[in-house]
Protein backbone atom coordinates (compact mmCIF):
# COMPACT_ATOMS: atom_id res chain seq x y z
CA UNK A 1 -11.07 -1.36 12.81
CA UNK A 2 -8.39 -2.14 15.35
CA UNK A 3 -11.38 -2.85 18.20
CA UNK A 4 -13.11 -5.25 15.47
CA UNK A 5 -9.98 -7.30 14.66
CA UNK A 6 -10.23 -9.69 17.14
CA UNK A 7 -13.87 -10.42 17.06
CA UNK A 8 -13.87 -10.63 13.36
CA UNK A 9 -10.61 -13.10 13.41
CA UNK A 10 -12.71 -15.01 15.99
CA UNK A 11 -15.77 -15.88 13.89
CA UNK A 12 -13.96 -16.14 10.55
CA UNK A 13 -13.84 -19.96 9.82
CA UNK A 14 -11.06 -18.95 7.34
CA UNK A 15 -7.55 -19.89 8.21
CA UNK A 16 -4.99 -17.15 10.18
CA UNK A 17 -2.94 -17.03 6.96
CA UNK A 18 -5.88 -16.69 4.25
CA UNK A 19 -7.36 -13.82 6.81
CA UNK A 20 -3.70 -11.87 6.35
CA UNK A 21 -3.61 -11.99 2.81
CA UNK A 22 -7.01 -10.28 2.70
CA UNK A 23 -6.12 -7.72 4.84
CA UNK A 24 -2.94 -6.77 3.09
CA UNK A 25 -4.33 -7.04 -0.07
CA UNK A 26 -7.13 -4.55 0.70
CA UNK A 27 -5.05 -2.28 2.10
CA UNK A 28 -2.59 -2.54 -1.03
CA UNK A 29 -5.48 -1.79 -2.74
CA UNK A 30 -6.72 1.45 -0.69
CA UNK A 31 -3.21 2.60 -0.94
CA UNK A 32 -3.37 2.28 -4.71
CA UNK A 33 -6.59 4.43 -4.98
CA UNK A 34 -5.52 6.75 -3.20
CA UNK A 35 -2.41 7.36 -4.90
CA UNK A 36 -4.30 7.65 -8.38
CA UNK A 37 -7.14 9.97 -7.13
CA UNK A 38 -4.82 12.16 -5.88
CA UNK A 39 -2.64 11.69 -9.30
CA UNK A 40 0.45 10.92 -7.88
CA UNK A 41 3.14 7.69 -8.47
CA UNK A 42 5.16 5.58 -6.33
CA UNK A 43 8.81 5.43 -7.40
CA UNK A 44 10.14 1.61 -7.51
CA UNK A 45 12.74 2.33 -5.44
CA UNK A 46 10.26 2.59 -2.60
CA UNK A 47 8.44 0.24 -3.80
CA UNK A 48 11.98 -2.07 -3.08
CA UNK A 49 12.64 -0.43 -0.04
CA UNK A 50 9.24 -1.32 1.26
CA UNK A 51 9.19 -5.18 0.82
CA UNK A 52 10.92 -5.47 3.69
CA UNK A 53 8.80 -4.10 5.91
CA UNK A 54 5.60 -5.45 4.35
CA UNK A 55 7.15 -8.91 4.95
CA UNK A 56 7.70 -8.52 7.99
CA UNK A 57 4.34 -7.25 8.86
CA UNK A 58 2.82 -9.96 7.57
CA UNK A 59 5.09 -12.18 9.62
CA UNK A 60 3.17 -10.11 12.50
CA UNK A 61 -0.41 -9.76 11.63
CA UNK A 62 -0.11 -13.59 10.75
CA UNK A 63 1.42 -14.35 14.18
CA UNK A 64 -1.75 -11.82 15.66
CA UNK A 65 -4.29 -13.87 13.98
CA UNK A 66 -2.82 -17.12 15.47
CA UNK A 67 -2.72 -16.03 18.93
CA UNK A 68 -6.26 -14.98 18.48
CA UNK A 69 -6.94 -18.72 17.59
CA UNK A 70 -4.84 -19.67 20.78
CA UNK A 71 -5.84 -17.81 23.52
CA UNK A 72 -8.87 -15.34 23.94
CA UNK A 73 -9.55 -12.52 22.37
CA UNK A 74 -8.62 -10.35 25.90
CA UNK A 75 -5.25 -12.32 25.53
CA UNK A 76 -4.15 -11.59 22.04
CA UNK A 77 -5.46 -7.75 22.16
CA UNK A 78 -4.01 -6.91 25.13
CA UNK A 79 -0.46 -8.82 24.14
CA UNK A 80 -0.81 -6.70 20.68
CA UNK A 81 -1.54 -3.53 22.33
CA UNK A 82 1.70 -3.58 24.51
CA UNK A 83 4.14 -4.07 21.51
């Protein structure tokens, strides 16, 4: 998916911050099946410890989607690459 991001960000007439909350959400949501096929639970407290993180990420994949929206998409997934 990572070779599709930019091209899909590209042609999406949605805004950078509507595409983030998609992507989160989906993957919140693939995280979440997999936890119940395998029968397993997540404990709160990494749950809290976690919220951190996924804010921050979002901070990032937010910025991504606005550079994509700024420069080309050889800019933005070269820039993202060398993090």
């Amino acid at each position: 998916m990572w070779g599709f991001t930019g091209i899909l960000v590209t042609y999406a007439r949605a805004a950078p911050f509507v595409l983030t909350f998609y992507r989160l959400w989906i993957s919140v949501a693939l995280m979440l099946a997999t936890l119940f096929l395998r029968r397993r639970r997540l404990p709160w407290r990494a749950v809290l410890y976690a919220v951190p993180s996924g804010l921050l990420l979002c901070a990032n994949l937010t910025c991504y989607v606005f550079a994509f929206r700024l420069t080309s998409i050889t800019d933005a997934s070269v820039i993202g690459a060398l993090q």
